[in-house]
Protein backbone atom coordinates (compact mmCIF):
# COMPACT_ATOMS: atom_id res chain seq x y z
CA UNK A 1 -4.59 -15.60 -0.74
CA UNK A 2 -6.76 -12.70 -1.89
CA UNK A 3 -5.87 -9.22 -0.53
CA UNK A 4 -8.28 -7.73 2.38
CA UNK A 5 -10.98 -5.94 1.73
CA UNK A 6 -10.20 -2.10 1.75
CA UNK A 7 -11.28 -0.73 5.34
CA UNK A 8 -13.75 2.09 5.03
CA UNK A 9 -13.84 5.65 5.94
CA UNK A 10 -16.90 8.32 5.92
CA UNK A 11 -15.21 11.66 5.49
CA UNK A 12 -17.24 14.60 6.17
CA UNK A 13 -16.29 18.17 4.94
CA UNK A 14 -17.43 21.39 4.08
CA UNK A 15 -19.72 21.19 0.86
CA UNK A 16 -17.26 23.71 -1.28
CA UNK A 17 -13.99 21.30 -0.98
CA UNK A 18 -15.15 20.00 -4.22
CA UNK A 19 -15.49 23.69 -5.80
CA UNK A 20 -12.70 24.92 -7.75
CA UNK A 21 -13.50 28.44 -6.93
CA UNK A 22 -12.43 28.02 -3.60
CA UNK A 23 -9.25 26.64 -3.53
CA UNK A 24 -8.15 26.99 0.59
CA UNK A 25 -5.75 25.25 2.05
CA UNK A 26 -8.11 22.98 3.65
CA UNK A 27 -10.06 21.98 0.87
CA UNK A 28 -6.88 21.06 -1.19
CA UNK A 29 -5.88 19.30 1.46
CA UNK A 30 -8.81 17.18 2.21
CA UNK A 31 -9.57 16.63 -1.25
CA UNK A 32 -5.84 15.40 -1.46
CA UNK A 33 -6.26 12.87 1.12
CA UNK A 34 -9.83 11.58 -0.44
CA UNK A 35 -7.95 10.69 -3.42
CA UNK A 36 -4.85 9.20 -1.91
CA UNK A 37 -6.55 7.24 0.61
CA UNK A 38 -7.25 4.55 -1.17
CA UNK A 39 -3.12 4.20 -2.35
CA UNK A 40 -3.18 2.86 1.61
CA UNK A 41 -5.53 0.38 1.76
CA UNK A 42 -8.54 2.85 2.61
CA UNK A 43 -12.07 3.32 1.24
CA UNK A 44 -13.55 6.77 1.21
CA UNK A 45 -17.23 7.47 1.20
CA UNK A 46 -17.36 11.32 1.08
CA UNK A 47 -19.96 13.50 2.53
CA UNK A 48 -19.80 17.21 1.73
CA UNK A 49 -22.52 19.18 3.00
CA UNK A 50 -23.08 22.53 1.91
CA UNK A 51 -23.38 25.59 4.89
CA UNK A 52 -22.01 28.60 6.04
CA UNK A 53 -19.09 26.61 8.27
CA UNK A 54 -17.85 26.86 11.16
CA UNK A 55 -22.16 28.57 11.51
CA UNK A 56 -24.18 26.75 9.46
CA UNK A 57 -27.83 27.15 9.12
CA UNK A 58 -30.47 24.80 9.93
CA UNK A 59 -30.47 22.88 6.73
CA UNK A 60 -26.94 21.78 7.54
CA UNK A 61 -26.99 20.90 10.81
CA UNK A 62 -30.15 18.76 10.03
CA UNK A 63 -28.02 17.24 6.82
CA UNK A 64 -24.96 16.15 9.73
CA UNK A 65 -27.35 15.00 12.12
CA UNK A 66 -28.88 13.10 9.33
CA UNK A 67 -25.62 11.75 8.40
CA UNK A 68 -24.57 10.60 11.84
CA UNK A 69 -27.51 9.09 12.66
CA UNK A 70 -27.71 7.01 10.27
CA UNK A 71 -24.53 5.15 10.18
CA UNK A 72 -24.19 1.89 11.83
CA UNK A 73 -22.28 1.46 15.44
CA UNK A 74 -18.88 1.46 15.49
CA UNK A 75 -18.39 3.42 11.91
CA UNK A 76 -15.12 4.83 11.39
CA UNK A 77 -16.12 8.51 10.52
CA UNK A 78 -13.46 11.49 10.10
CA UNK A 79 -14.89 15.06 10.12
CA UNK A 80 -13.16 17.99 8.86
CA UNK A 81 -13.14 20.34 11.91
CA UNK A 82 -15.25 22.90 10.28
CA UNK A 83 -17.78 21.12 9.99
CA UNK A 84 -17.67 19.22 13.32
CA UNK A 85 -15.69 21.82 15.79
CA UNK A 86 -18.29 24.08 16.76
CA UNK A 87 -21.60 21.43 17.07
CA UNK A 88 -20.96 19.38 20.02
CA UNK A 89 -24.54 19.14 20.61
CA UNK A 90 -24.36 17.44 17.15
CA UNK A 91 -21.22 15.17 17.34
CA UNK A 92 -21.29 14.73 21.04
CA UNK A 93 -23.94 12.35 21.09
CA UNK A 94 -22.56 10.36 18.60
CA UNK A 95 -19.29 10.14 19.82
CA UNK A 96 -19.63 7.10 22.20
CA UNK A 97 -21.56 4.70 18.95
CA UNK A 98 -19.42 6.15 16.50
CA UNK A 99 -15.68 5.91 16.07
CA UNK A 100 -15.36 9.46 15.49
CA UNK A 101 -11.87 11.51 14.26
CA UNK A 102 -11.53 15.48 13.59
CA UNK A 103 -9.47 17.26 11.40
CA UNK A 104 -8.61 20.42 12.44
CA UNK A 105 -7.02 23.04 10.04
CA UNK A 106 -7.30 25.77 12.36
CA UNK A 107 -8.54 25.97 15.61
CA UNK A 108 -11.50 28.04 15.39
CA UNK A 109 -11.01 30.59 17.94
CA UNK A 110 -7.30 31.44 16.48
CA UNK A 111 -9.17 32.80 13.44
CA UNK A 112 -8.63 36.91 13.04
CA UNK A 113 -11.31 39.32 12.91
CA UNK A 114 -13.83 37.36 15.24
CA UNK A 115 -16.87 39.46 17.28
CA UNK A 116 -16.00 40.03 20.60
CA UNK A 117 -16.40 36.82 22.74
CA UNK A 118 -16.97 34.61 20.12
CA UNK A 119 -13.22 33.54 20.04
CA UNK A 120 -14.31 32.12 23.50
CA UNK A 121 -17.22 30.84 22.46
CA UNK A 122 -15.91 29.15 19.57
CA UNK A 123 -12.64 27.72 21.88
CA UNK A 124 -15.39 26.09 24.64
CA UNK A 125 -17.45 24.89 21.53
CA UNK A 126 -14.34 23.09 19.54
CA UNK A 127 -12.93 21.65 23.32
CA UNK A 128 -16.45 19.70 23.99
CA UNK A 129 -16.08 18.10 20.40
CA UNK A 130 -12.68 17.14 20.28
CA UNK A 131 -12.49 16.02 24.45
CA UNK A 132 -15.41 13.68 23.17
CA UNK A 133 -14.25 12.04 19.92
CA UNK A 134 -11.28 8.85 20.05
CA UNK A 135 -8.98 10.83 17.73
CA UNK A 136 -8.02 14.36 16.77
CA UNK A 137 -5.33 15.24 13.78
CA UNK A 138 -3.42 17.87 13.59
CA UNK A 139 -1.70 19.52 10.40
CA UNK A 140 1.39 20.59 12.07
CA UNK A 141 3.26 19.33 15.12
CA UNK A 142 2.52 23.33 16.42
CA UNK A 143 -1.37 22.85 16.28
CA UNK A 144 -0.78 19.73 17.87
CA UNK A 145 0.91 20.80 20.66
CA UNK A 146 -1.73 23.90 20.75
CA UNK A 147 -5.17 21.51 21.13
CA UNK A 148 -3.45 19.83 23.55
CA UNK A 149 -2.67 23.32 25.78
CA UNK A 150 -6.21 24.87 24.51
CA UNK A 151 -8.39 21.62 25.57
CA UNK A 152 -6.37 19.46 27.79
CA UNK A 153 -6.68 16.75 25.41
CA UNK A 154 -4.42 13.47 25.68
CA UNK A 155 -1.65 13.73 24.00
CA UNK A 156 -0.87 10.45 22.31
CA UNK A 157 -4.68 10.64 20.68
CA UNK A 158 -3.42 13.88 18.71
CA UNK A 159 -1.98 12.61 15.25
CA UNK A 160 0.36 14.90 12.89
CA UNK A 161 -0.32 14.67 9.25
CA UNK A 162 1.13 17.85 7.83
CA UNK A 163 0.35 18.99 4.28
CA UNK A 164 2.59 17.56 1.61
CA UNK A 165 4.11 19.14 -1.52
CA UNK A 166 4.51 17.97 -5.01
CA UNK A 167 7.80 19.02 -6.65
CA UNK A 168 7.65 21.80 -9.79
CA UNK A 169 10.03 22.96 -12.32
CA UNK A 170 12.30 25.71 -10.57
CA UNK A 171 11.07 29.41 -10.71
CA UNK A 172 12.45 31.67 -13.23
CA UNK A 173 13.66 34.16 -10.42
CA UNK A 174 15.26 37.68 -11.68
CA UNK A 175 18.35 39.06 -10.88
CA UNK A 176 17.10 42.25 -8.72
CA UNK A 177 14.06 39.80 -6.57
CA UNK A 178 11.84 42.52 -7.36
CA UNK A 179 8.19 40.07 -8.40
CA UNK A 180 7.12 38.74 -5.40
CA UNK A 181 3.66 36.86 -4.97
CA UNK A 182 1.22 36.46 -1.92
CA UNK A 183 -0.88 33.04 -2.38
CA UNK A 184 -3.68 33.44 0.95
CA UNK A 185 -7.16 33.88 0.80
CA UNK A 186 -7.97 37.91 1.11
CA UNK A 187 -9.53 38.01 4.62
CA UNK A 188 -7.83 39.32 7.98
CA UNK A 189 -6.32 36.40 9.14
CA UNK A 190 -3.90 36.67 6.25
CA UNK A 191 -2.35 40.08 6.89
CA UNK A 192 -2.84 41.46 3.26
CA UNK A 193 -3.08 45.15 4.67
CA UNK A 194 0.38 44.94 6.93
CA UNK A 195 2.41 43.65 3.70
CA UNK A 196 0.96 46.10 1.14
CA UNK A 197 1.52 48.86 3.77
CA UNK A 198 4.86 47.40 4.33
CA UNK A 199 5.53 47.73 0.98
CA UNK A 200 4.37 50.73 0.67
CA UNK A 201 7.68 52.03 2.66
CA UNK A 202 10.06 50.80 -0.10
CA UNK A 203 9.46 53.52 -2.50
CA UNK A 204 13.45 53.73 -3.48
CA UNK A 205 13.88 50.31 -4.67
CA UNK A 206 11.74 48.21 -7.58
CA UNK A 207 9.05 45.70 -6.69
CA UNK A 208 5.61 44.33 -7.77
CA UNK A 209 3.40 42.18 -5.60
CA UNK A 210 0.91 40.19 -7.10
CA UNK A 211 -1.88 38.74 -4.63
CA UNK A 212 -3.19 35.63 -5.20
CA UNK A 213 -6.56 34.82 -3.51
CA UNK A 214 -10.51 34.98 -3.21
CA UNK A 215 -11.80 38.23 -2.91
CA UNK A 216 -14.96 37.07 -2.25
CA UNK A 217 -14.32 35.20 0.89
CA UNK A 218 -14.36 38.29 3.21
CA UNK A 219 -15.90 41.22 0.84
CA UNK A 220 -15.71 43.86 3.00
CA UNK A 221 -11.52 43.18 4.13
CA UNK A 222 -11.34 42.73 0.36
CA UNK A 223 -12.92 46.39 0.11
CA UNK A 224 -10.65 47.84 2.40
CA UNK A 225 -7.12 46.42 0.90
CA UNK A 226 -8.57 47.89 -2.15
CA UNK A 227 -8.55 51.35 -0.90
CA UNK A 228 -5.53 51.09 1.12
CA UNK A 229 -4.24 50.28 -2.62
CA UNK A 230 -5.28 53.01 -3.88
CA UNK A 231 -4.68 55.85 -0.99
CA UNK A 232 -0.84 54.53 -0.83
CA UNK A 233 -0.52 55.21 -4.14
CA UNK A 234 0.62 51.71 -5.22
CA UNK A 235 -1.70 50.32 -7.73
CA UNK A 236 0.34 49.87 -10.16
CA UNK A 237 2.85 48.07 -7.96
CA UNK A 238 0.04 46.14 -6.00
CA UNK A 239 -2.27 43.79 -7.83
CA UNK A 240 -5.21 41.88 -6.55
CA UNK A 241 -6.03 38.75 -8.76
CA UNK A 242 -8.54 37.02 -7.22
CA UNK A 243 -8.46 33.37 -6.86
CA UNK A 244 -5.87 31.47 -9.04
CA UNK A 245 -5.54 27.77 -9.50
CA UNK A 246 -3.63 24.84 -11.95
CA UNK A 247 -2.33 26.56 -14.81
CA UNK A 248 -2.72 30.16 -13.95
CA UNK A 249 -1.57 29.02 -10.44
CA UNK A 250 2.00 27.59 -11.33
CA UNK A 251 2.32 30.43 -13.88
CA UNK A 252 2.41 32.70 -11.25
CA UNK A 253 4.84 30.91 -8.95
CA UNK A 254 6.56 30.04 -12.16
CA UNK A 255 7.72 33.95 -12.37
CA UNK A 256 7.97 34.92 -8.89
CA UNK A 257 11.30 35.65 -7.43
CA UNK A 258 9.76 35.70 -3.27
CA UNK A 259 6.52 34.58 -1.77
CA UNK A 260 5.62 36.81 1.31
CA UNK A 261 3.33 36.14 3.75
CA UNK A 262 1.76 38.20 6.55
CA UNK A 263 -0.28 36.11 8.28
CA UNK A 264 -1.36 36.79 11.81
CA UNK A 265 -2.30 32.83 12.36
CA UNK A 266 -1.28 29.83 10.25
CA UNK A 267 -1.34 26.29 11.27
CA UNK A 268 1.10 25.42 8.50
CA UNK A 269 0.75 27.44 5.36
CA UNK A 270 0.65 25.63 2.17
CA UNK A 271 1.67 28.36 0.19
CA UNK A 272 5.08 28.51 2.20
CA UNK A 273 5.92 24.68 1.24
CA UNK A 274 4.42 25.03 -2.87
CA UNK A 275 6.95 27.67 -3.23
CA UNK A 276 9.44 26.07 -1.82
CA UNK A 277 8.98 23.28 -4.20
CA UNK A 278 9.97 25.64 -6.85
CA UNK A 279 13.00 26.85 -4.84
CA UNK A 280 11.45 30.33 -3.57
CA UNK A 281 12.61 31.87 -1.15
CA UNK A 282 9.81 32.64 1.38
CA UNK A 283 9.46 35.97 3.87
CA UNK A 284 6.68 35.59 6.51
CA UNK A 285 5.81 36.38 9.64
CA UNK A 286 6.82 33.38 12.10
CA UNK A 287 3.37 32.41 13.36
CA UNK A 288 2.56 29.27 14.45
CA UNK A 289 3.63 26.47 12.14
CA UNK A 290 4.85 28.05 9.43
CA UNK A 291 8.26 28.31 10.82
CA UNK A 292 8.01 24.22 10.40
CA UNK A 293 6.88 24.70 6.98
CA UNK A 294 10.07 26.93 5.92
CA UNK A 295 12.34 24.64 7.96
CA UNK A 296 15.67 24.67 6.58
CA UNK A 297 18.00 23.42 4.09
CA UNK A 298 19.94 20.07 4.46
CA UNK A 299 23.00 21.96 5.40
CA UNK A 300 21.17 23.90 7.92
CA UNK A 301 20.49 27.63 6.36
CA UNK A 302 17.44 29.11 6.15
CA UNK A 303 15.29 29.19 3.09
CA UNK A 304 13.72 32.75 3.70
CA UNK A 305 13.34 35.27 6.36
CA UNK A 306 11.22 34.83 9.48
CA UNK A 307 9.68 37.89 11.10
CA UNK A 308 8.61 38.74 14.22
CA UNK A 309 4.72 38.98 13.81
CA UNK A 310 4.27 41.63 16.73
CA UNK A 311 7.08 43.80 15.39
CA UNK A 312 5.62 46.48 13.17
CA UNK A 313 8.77 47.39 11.49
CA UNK A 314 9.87 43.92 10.65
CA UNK A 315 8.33 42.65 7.43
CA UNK A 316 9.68 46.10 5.77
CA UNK A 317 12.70 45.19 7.36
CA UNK A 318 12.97 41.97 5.75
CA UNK A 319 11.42 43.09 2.22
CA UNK A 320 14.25 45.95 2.42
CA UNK A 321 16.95 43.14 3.10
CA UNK A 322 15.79 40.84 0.67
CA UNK A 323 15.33 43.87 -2.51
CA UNK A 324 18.07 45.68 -1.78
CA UNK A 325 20.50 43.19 -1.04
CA UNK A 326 21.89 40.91 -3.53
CA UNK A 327 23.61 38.80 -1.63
CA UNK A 328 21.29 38.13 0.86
CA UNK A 329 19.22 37.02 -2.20
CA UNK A 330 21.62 34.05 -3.55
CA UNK A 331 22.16 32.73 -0.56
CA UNK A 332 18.52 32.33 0.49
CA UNK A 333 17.60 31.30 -3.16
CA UNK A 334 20.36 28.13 -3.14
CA UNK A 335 18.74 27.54 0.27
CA UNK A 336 15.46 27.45 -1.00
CA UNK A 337 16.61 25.13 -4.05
CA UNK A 338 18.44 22.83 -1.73
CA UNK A 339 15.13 22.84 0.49
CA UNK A 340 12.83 21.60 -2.55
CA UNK A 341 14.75 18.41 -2.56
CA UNK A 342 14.32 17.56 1.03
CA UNK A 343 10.24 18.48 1.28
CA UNK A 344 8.79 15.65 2.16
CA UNK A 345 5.33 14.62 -0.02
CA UNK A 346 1.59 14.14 -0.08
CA UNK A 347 2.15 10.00 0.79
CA UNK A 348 3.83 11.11 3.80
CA UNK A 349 0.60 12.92 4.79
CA UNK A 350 -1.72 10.18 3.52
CA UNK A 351 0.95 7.69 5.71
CA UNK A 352 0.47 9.91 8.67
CA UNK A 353 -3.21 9.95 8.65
CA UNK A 354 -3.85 6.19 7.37
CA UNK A 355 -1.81 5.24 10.60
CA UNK A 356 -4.05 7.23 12.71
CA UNK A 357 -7.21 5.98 11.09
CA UNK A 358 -5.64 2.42 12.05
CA UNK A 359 -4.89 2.99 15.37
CA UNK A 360 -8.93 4.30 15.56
CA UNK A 361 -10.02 1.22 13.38
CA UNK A 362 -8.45 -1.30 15.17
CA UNK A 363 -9.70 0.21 18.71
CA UNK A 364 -11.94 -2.36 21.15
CA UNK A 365 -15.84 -1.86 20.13
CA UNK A 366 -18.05 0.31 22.39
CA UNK A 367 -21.78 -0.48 23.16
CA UNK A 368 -24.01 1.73 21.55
């Protein structure tokens, strides 16, 4: 008997998933998925259109309405949430023809630095898309649970398929923990300005931070951690690399002895699980999923410091603990190396979301 044909899914995501240069946690995530896909038994048409997302201009909403439009009835179609979150009057309409699925990296009212009101606007937006497509997935079992509270949406049609990690070589960590590396995109969300002025406060004990992430994302939060830089006097201790990725990526991971991470809002945080797959430790501020990302070791300990994100003082706290105390730093680095061995990996994502494209695939047809 031959096999059966492959089933097929349009994917639909933000035209710069494919660039390089812009290497979010999104985009390697759905560009992860496009290529594992078909491991599962699943074709992948992709559709990236290009646009200012989650507030594209007219070109791309014409290009998705395009799109939609003119697939057949009853095509399974899963759209990253920026592109489909905040155009119901776009998706909406197709949702009843169409067997429609979002992915949602971040709900887009959680995102930092908004206008006034447009948090709300952008929550009522992203509830009338997902309350109208079959199936939403989540990459965390925290932003799971948080669609459900933000849109009263059904619970069993919310899917998990957290981000994966790929095993590396261990990091060459240093006896005294003093090079520590922040991988996040430089925009408010992210928290750059708390660390470095965190840091700032441990002038009595040796460190170097290198941040890893587009500058060009948010120019004018870029501006300002520049000349926080500067008036703090750290420079030399504080340096901002722009966007780093493959080789120049694992090299820095490769030499760092903590990642930190300051984020006011994360619905996993990648960079928390890649350097735990080198067996660094992690300090971060315990907001939303990212606790699930750290988890903990097989034997229970923890494989970094969590901090509470509403506590000013904490994250010095913790970068005081972890410099200045060298016992605090084996025991979280032999946490973090028995963590790396228990991550689970990118075909437990692709698993996760394959089952929830089959559970949308194999659904009763709806007239058009």
């Amino acid at each position: 008997m031959s096999p059966a044909a492959p089933s097929t899914v349009h994917f639909v995501m933000p035209g710069g998933v494919a660039d390089p240069a812009a290497p979010s946690g999104g985009n390697v995530y759905d560009r992860r998925v496009c290529r594992d896909l078909p491991g599962v038994g699943w074709r992948v048409e992709e559709h990236a259109i290009a646009g200012d997302w989650p507030q594209p201009g007219p070109a791309a909403r014409a290009e998705l309405t395009r799109l939609l439009t003119a697939l057949a009835d009853n095509t399974l179609v899963l759209l990253d949430g920026l592109v489909a979150c905040a155009l119901p009057y776009i998706v909406v309409p197709q949702a009843q023809r169409l067997r429609l699925s979002v992915l949602v990296h971040l709900p887009l009212g959680d995102e930092t630095g908004l206008a006034p009101g447009r948090a709300e606007d952008l929550k009522a937006l992203e509830g009338r898309t997902l309350r109208a497509v079959r199936t939403v997935v989540a990459t965390s079992a925290w932003a799971a649970g948080r669609l459900v509270d933000l849109h009263g949406l059904v619970p069993d049609r919310v899917h998990v398929a957290a981000p994966g990690a790929d095993i590396a070589p261990l990091a060459s960590s240093g006896g005294d923990g003093s090079r520590l590396l922040c991988v996040a995109s430089v925009t408010p969300r992210k928290g750059q300005l708390r660390l470095v002025e965190a840091l700032a406060r441990i002038d009595d004990l040796p460190w170097t931070c290198d941040c890893v992430g587009s500058l060009e994302q948010d120019p004018e939060y870029a501006a300002r951690l520049r000349e926080l830089v500067e008036k703090l006097g750290v420079a030399d201790r504080v340096h901002l690399l722009g966007s780093r990725t493959g080789a120049e990526l694992d090299a820095g991971y490769a030499s760092a002895d903590a990642v930190v991470l300051a984020s006011y809002a994360e619905t996993y945080g990648m960079a928390v699980t890649e350097a735990l797959a080198r067996g660094i430790p992690v300090l971060a501020t315990a907001v939303g999923g990212v606790p699930e990302a750290v988890g903990q070791a097989p034997d229970g300990r923890m494989p970094g410091i969590l901090v509470d994100p509403d506590d000013p003082d904490a994250l010095t706290a913790a970068l005081r603990r972890w410099l200045g105390d060298p016992g605090a730093r084996r025991r979280l680095t032999a946490a973090a190396h028995e963590r790396r061995t228990a991550l689970a990996g990118w075909e437990n994502t692709t698993r996760n979301l394959a089952g929830a494209l089959e559970q949308l695939r194999d659904e009763p047809r709806r007239a058009a």
